[in-house]
Protein backbone atom coordinates (compact mmCIF):
# COMPACT_ATOMS: atom_id res chain seq x y z
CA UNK A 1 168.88 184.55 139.53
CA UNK A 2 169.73 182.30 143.13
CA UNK A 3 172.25 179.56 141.80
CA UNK A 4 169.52 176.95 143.07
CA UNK A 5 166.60 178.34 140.32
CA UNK A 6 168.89 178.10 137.59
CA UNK A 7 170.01 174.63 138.65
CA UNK A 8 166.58 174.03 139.44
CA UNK A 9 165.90 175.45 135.69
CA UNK A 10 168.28 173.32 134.07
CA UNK A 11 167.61 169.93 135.33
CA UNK A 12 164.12 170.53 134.51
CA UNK A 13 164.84 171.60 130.85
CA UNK A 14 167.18 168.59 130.65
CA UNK A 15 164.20 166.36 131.68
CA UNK A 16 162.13 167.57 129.10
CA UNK A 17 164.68 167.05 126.50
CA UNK A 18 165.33 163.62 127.97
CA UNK A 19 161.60 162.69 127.25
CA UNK A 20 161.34 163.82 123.84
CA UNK A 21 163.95 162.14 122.90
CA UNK A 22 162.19 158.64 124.40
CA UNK A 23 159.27 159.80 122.77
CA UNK A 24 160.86 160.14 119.25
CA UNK A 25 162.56 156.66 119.65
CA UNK A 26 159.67 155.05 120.54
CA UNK A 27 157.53 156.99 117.26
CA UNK A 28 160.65 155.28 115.66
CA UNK A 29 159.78 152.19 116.59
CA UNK A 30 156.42 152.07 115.39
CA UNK A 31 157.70 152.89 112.08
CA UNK A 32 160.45 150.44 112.18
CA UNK A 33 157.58 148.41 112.97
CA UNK A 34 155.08 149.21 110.11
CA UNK A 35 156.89 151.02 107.40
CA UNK A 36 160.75 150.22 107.29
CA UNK A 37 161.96 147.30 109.10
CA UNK A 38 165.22 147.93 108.38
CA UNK A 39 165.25 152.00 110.04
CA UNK A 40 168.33 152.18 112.44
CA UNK A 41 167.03 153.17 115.94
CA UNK A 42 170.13 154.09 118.27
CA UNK A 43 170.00 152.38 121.93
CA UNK A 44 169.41 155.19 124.53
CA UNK A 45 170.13 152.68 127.40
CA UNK A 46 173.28 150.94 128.39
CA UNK A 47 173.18 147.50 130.43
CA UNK A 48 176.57 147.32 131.68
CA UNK A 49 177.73 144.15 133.13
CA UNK A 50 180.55 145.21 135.78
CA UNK A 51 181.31 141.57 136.69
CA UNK A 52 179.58 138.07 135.89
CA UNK A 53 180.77 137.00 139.47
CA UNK A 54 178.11 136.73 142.21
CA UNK A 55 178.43 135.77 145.86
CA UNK A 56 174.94 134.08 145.95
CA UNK A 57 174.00 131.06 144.30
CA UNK A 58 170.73 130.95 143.10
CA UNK A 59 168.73 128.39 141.39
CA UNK A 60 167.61 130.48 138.44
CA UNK A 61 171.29 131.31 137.65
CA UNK A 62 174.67 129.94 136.16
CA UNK A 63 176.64 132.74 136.49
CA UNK A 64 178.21 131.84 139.79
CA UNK A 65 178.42 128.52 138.80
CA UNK A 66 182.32 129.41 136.85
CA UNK A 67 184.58 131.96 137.79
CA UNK A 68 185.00 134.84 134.84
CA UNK A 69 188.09 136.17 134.35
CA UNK A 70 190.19 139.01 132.51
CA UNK A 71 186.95 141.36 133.22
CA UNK A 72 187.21 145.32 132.01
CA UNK A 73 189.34 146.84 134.23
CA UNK A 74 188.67 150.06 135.48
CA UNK A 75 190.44 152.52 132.97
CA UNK A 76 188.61 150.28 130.15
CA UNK A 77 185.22 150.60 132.39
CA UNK A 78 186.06 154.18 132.14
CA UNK A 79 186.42 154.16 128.40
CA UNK A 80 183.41 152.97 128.38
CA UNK A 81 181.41 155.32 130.20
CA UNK A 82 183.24 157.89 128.11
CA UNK A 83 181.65 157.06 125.18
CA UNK A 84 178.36 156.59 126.25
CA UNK A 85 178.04 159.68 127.41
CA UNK A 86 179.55 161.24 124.05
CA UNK A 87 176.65 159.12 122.04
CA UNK A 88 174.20 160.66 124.69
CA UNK A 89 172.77 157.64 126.48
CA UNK A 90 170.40 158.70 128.72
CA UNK A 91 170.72 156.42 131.27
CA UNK A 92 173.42 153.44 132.45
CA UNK A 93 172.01 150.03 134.65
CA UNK A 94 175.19 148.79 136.35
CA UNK A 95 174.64 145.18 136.69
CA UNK A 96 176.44 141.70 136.92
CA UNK A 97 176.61 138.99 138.83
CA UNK A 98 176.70 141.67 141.56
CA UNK A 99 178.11 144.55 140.69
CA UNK A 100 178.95 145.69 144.28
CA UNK A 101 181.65 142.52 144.37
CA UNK A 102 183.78 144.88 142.36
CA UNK A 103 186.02 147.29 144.72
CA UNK A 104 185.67 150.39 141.69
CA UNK A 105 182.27 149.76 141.64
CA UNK A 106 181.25 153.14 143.41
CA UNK A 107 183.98 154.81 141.65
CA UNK A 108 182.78 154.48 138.64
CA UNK A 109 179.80 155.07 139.60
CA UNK A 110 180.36 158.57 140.44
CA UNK A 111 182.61 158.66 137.09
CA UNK A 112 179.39 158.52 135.19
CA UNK A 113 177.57 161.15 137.09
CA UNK A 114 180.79 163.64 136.76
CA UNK A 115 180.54 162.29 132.99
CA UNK A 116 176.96 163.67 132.75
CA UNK A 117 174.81 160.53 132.52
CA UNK A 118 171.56 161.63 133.16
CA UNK A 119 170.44 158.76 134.97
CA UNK A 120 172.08 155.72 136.90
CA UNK A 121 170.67 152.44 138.40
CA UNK A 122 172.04 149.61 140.10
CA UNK A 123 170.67 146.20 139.85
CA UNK A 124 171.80 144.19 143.04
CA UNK A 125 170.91 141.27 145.32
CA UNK A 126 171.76 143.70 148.28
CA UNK A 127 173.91 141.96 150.36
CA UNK A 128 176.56 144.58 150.30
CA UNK A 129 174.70 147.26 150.66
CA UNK A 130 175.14 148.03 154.32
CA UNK A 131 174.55 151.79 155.87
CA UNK A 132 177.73 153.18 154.66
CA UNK A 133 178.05 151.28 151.28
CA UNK A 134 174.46 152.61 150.65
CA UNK A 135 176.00 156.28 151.61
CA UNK A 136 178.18 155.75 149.23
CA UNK A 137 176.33 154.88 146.39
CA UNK A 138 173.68 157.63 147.09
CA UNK A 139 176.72 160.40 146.52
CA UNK A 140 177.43 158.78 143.49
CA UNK A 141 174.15 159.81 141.98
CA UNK A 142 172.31 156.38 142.27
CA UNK A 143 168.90 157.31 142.71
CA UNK A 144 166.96 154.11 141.10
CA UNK A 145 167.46 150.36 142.12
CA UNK A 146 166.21 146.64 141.50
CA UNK A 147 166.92 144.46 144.59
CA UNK A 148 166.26 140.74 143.85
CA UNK A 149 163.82 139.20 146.11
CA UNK A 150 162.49 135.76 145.55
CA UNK A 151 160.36 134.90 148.73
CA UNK A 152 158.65 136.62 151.02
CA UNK A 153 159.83 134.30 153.57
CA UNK A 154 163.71 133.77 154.87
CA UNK A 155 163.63 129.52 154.34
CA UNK A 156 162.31 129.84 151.03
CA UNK A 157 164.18 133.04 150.26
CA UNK A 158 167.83 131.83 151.48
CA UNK A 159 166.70 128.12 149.49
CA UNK A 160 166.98 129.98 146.07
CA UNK A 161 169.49 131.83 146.53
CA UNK A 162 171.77 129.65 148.09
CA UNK A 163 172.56 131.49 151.09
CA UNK A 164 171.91 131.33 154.78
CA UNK A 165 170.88 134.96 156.04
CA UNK A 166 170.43 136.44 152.53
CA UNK A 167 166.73 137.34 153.19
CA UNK A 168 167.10 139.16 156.06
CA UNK A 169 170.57 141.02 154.58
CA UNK A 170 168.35 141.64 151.80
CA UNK A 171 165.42 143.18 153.61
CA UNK A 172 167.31 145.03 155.52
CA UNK A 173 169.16 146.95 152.66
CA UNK A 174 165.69 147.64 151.31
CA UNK A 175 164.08 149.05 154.50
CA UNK A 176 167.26 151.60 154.22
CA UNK A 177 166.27 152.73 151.21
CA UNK A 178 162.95 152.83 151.91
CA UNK A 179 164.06 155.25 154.58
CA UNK A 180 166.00 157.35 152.18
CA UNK A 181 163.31 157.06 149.38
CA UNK A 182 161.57 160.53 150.28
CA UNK A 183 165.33 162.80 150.96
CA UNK A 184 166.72 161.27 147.73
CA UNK A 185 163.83 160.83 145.54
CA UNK A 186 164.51 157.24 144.84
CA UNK A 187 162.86 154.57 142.56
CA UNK A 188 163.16 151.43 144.68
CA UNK A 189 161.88 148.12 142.37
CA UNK A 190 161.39 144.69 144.26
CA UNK A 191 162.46 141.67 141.24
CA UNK A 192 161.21 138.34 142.12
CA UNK A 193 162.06 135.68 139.33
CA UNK A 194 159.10 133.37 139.03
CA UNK A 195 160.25 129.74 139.24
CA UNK A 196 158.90 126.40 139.66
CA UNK A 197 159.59 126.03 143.69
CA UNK A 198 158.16 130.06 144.64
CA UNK A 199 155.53 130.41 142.15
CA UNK A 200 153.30 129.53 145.37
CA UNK A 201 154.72 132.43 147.08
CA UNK A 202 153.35 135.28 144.44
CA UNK A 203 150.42 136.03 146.70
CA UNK A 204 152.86 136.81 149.73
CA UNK A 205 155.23 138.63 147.93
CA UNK A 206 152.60 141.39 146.25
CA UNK A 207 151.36 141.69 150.05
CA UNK A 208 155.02 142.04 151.22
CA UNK A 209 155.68 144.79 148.06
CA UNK A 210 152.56 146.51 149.62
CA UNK A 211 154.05 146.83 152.88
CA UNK A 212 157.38 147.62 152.08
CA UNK A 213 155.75 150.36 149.25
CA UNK A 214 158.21 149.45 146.58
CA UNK A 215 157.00 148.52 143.24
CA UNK A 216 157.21 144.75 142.62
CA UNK A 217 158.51 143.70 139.27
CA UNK A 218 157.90 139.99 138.43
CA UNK A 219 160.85 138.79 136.24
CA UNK A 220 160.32 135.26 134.49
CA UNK A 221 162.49 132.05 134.90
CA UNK A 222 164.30 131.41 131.60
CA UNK A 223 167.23 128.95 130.54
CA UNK A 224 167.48 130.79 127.50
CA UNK A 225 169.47 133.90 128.32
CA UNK A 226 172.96 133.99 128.99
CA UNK A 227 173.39 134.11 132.27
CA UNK A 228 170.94 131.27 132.67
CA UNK A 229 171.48 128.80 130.33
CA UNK A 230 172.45 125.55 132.44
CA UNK A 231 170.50 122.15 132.61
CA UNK A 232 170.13 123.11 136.70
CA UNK A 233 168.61 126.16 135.71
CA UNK A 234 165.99 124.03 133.15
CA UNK A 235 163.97 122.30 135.74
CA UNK A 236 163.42 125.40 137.94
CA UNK A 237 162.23 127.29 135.04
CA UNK A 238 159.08 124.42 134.43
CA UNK A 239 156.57 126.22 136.38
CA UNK A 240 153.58 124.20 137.16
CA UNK A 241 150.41 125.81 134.79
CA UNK A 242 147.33 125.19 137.29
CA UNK A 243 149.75 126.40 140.15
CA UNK A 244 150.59 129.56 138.29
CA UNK A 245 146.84 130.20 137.21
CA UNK A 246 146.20 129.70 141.18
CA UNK A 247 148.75 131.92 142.18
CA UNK A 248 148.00 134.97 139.54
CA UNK A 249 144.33 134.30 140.51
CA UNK A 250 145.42 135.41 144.02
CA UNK A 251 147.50 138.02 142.86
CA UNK A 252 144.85 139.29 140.79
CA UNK A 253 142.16 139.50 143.31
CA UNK A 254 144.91 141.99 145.71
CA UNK A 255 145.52 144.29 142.79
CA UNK A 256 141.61 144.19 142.34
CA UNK A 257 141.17 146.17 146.27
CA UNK A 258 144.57 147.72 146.02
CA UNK A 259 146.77 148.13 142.60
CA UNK A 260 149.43 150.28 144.14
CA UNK A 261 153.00 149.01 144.05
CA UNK A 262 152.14 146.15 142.02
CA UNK A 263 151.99 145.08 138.16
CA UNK A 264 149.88 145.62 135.55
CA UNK A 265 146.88 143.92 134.54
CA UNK A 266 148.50 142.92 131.11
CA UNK A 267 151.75 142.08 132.92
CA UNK A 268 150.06 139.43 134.58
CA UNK A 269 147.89 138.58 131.86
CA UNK A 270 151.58 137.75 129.53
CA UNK A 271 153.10 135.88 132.45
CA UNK A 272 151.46 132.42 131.31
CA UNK A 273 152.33 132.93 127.98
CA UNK A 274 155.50 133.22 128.59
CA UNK A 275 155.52 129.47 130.07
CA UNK A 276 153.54 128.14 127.80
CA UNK A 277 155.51 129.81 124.83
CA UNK A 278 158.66 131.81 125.38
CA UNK A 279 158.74 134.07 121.69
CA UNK A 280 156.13 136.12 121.18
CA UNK A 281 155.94 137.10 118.10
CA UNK A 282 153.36 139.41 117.87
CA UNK A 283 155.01 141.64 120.46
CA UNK A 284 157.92 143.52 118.93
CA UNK A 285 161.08 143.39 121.32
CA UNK A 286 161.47 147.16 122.41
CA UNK A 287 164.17 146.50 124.95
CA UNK A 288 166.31 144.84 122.32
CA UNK A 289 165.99 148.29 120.41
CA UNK A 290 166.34 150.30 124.29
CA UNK A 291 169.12 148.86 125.57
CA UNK A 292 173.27 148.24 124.72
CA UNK A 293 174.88 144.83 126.14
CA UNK A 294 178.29 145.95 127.46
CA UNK A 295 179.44 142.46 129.15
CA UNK A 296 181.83 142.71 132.11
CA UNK A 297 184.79 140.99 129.32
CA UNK A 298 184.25 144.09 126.61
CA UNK A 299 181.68 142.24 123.90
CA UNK A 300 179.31 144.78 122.80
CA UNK A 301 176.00 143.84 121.45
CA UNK A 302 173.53 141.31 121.00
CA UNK A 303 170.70 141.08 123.95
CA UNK A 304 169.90 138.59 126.77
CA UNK A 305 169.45 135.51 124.58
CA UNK A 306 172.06 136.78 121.72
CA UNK A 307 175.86 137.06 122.17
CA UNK A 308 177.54 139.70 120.66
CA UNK A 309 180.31 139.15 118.36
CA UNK A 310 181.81 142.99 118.90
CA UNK A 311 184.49 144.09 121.95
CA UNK A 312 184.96 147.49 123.27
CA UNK A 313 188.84 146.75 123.40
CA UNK A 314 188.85 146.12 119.51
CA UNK A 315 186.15 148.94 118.00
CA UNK A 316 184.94 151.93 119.49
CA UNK A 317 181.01 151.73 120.50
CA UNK A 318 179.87 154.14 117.96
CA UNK A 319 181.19 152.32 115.29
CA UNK A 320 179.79 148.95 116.69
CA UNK A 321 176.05 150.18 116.95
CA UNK A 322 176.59 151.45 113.72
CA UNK A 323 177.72 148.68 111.70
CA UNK A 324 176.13 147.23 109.41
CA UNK A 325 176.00 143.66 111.06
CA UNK A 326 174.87 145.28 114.66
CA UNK A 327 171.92 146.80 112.44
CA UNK A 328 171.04 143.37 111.11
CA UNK A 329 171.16 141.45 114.40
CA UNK A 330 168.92 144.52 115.89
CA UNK A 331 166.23 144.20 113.06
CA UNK A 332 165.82 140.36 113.59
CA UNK A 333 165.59 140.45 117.54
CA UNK A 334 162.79 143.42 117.25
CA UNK A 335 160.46 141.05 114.75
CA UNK A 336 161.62 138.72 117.28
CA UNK A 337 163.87 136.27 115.38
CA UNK A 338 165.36 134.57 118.50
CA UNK A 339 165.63 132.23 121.18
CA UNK A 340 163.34 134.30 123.40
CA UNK A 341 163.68 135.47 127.02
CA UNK A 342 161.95 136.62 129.80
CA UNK A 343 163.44 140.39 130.22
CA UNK A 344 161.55 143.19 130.38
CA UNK A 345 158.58 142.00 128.58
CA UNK A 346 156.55 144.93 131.01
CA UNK A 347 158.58 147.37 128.59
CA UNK A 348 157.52 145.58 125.03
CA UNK A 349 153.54 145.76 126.13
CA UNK A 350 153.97 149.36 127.51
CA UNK A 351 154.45 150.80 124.08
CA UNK A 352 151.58 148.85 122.41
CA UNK A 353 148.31 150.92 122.91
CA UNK A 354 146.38 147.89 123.43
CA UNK A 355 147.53 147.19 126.67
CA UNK A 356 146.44 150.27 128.18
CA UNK A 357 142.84 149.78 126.88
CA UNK A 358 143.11 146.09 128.49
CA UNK A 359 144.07 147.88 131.99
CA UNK A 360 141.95 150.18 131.90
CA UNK A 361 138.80 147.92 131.16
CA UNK A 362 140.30 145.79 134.27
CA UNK A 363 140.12 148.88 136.23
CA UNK A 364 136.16 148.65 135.61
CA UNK A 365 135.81 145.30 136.28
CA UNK A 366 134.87 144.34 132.41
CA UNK A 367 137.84 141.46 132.27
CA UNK A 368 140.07 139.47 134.11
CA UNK A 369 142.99 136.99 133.74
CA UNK A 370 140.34 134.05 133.58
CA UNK A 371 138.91 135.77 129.58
């Protein structure tokens, strides 16, 4: 058989083995959820924080607003990725700050892909990512990204995030890989954190998502997590209600003639909850259960409002995720014991079979965000 069927073969055998295993720990979940609250469901996902540093300054964040120091260095970063992918993590997010401010950043990178992670993604604000960079991180196997975005305009834009020029860096990175989407099979994901001075903009910003044809993912302001928590970040997070209701009106009325590249009905429909009440109780926290904290400093654990009380340079990971204390914290954040945050609430109603009743009785015009 030609080398390229069996390869061919192969990576589509390992998909299939990739989503049976999501599919068994989300069954788990459900009866973590109904039958034992205290069954131990292994992450699959690894958020790994290369550096807390940033070279933006946004609004909605504190990390830039100290310097971190005595970071993993890159044989520890290695370690790291070494033992991932001998638990079988399925997939690694390298994150930060901005992971690209780190000059090992690509090479470990392409460390995990010769490790045999199945997946990698990089979360970034772009602003590194010129032509070559982006060559760069393409050979190291990156084929799915979140690029921050938080107007669709460059005044408002550069405003938030502190920086004069960083829209039009920004949208130029993402045009590039727009460009590249097709050869290299890409996932391209447009974040724009909802705050109190661009909740206005949410109208433009689905209509810019449509034009660019990358999916827009609407994270939500939050002083509670830990990269967030600052009394700055507090009054940018108090998003005016009637100009939110306006705004996801708007937004509501574009999905309505044209739902491609943009969120959910029940996304939207949770997005005033969240601002009127960050826990939700009755929505379990899958992405506590999803994902491993790796912070850029070694602490293992915890979540985006939790800190974890482990480090990679004292225990090894497997014996972290299975101690009896990790288990604990884990049990309390899925029943949603916590501060409360805005992550990846999208994931938490995606697994609830509610939700895609709700969408698709939007899709026939039976609701809408005003019921």
């Amino acid at each position: 058989m030609p080398l390229v069927a069996t390869n061919a073969i192969r990576a589509a055998s390992r998909r299939a083995r990739d989503r049976a295993r999501l599919a068994m720990f989300f069954a788990a979940l459900a009866v973590k959820e109904k039958i034992a609250p205290g069954l131990h469901v292994r992450p699959l996902v690894a958020e790994l924080f290369l550096t807390d540093n940033c070279n933006l300054r946004c609004v909605s964040c504190a990390c830039w607003r100290t310097r971190t120091r005595g970071e993993l260095s890159t044989e520890e970063w290695r370690g790291v990725i070494d033992q991932l992918a001998a638990l079988g993590f399925l997939k690694l997010n390298f994150t930060g700050g901005e992971p690209l401010l780190r000059r090992d950043a690509v090479a470990l990178l392409s460390y995990a892909r010769d490790a045999g992670v199945p997946e990698l993604h990089l979360n970034t604000n772009a602003i590194l990512l010129d032509a070559a960079r982006m060559d760069e991180v393409l050979a190291a196997g990156v084929r799915s990204f979140n690029v921050s975005v938080d107007a669709s305009r460059s005044e408002l834009h550069d405003d938030l995030r502190g920086r004069a020029g960083a829209f039009d860096r920004t949208m130029e990175a993402l045009q590039m890989l727009v460009a590249r989407r097709e050869s290299h099979r890409l996932r391209i994901r447009m974040n724009f954190t909802v705050l109190r001075r661009n909740v206005r903009d949410l109208p433009e910003i689905a209509r810019l998502a449509q034009r660019l044809q990358v999916q827009l993912y609407l994270n939500l302001g939050s002083d509670q997590t830990f990269h967030f928590r600052h009394d700055a970040v507090s009054g940018e997070v108090a998003v005016d209600r009637t100009e939110l209701s306006r705004a996801l009106g708007e937004v509501e009325a574009i999905v309505r003639a044209d739902s491609r590249w943009l969120p959910r009905f029940s996304d939207l429909r949770y997005i005033p909850k969240h601002f009127q009440e960050i826990v939700q109780k009755d929505l379990p926290c899958a992405e506590s259960q999803l994902k491993l904290m790796v912070h850029s400093t070694g602490e293992v654990g915890g979540c985006w409002g939790h800190g974890a009380a482990a480090n990679v340079r004292t225990q090894a990971i497997a014996a972290i995720i299975d101690h009896p204390d990790y288990r604990a914290l884990q049990a309390r954040l899925f029943r949603k014991d916590c501060v409360g945050c805005g992550s990846n609430y999208s994931l938490n109603l995606r697994w609830r079979p509610r939700t895609y009743w709700d969408n698709a009785m939007f899709r026939l015009g039976l609701t809408s965000l005003a019921e």
